[in-house]
C-alpha atoms as a PDB file:
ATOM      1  CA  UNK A   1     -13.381   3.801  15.593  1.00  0.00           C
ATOM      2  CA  UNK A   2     -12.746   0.485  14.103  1.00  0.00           C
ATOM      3  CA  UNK A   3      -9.234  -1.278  12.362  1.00  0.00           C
ATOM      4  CA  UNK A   4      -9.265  -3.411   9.709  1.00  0.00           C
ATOM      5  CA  UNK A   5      -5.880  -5.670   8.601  1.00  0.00           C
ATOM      6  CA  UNK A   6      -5.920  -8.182   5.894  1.00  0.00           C
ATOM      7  CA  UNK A   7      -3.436  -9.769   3.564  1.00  0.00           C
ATOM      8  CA  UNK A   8      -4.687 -10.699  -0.440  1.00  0.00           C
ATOM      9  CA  UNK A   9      -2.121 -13.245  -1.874  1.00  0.00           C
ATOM     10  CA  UNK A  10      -1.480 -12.272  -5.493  1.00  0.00           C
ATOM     11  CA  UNK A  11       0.545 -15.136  -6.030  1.00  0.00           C
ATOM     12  CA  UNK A  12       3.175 -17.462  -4.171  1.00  0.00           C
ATOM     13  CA  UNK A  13       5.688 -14.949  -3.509  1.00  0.00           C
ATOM     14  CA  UNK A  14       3.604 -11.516  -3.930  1.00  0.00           C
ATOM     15  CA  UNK A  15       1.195 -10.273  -1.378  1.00  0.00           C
ATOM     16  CA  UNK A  16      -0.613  -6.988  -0.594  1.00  0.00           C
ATOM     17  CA  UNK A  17      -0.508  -5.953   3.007  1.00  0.00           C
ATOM     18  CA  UNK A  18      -3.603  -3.378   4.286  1.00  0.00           C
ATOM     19  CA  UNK A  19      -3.995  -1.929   7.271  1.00  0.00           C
ATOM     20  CA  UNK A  20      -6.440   0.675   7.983  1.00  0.00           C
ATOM     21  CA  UNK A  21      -9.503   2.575  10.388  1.00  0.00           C
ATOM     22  CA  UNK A  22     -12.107   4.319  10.143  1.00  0.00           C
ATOM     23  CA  UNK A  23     -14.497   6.666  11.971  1.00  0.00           C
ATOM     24  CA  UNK A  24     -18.325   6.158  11.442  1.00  0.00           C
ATOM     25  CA  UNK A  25     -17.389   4.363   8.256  1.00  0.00           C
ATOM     26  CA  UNK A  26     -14.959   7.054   6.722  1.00  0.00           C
ATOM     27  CA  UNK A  27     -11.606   5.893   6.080  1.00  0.00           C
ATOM     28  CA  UNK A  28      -9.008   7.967   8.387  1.00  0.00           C
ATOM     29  CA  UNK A  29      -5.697   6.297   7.919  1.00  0.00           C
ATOM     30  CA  UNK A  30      -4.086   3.694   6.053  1.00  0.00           C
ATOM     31  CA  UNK A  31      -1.281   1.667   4.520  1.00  0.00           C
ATOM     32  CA  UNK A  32      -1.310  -0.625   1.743  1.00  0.00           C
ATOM     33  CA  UNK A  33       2.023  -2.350   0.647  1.00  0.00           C
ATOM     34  CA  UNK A  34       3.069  -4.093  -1.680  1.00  0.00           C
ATOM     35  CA  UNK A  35       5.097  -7.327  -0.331  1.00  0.00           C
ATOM     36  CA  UNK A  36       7.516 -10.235  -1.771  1.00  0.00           C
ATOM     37  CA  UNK A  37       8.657 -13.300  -0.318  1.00  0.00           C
ATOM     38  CA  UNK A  38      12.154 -14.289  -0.827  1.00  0.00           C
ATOM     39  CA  UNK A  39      14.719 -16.537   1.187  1.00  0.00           C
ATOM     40  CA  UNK A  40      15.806 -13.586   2.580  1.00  0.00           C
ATOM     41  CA  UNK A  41      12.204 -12.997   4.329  1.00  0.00           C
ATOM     42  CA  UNK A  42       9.337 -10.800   3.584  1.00  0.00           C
ATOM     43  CA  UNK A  43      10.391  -6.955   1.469  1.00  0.00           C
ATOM     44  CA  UNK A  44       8.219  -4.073   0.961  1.00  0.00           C
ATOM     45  CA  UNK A  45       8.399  -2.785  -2.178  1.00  0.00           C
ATOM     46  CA  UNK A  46       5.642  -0.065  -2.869  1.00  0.00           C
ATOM     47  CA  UNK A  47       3.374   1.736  -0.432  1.00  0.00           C
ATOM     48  CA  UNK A  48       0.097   4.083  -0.227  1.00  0.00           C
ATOM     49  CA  UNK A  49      -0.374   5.401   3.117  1.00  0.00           C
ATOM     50  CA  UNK A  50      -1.587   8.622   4.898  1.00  0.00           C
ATOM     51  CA  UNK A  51       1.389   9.288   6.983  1.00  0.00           C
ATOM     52  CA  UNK A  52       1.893  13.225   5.801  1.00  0.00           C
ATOM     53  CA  UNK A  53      -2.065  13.704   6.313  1.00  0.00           C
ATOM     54  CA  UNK A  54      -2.454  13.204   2.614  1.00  0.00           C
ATOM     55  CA  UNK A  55      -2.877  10.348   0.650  1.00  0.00           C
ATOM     56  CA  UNK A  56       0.189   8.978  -1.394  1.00  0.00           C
ATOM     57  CA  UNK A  57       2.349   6.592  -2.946  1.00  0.00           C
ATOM     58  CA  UNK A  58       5.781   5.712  -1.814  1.00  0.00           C
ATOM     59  CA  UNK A  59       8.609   4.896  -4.609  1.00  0.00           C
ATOM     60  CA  UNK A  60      10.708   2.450  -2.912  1.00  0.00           C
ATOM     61  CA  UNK A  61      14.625   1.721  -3.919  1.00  0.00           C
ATOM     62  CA  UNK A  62      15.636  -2.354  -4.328  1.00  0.00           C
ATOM     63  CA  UNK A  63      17.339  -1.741  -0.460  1.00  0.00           C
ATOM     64  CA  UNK A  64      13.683  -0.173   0.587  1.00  0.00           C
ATOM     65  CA  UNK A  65      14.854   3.248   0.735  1.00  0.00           C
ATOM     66  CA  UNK A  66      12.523   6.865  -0.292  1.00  0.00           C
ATOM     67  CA  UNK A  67      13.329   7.330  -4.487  1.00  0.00           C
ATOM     68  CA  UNK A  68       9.692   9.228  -5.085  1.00  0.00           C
ATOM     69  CA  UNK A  69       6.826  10.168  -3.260  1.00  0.00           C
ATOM     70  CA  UNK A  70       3.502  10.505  -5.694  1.00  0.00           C
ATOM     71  CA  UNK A  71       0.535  12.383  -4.070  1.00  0.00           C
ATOM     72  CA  UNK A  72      -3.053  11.502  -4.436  1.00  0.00           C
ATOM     73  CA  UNK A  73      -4.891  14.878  -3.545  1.00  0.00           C
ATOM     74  CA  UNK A  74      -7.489  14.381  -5.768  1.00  0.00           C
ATOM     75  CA  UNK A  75      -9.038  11.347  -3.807  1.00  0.00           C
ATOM     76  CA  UNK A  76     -10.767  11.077  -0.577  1.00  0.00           C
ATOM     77  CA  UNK A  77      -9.045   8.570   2.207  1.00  0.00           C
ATOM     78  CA  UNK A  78     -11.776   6.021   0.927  1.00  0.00           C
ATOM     79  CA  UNK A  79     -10.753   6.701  -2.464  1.00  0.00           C
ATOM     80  CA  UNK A  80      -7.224   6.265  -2.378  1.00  0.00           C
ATOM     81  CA  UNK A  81      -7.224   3.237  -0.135  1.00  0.00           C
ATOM     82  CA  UNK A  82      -9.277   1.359  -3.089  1.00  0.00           C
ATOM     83  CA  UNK A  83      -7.568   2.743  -5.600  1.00  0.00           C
ATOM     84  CA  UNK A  84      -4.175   1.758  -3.195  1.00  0.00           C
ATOM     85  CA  UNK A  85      -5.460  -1.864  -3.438  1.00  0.00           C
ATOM     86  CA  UNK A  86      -6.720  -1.978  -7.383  1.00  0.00           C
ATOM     87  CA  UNK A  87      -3.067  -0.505  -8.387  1.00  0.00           C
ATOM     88  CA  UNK A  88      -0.844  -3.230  -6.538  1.00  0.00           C
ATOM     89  CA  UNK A  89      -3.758  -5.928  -7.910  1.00  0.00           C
ATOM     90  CA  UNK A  90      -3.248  -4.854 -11.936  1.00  0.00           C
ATOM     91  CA  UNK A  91       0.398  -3.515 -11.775  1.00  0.00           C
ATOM     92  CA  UNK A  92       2.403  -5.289  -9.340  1.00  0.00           C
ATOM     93  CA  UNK A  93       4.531  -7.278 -12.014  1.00  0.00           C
ATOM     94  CA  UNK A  94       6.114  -3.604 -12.594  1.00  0.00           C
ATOM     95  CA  UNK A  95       7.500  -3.550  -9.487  1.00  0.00           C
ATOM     96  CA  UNK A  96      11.022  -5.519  -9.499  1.00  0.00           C
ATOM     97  CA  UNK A  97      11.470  -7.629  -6.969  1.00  0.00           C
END
């Protein structure tokens, strides 16, 4: 089993947060959030993860709270944690924050 954690900076306050492991090189579990840096400290606001044993996208309210859970059953763990990554990279200016 290995775990993997990184951090890719989009820009000075915006940051994408992974964490995830795999078994012989299939992806298992993940997170991937979507993070801003304010005086206030570090916020989450979007995540992927595999929490409900499926792959989706958490909807997050301005105080952090559950608005909308979007699930990603047509990808594989692998799948979805790339696509988890590529999403936050071209559309994280639509997330307010």
């Amino acid at each position: 089993m290995g775990h993997e954690a990184f951090v890719i900076w989009i820009n000075e306050s915006r940051y994408i947060a992974v964490d995830f492991v795999t078994v012989q090189g299939e992806v298992v579990s993940f997170v991937v959030r979507l993070m801003t840096c304010g005086p206030d400290g570090d916020r989450i606001l979007s995540r992927f993860d595999t929490a409900h044993g499926v792959a989706h996208q958490d909807l997050l309210t301005p105080h952090g709270n559950l608005r909308e859970k979007l699930w990603l059953r047509e990808f594989t763990l692998n799948q979805a944690l790339d696509h988890a990554i590529d999403h936050f990279k071209a559309h994280h200016e639509a997330y307010p924050g």
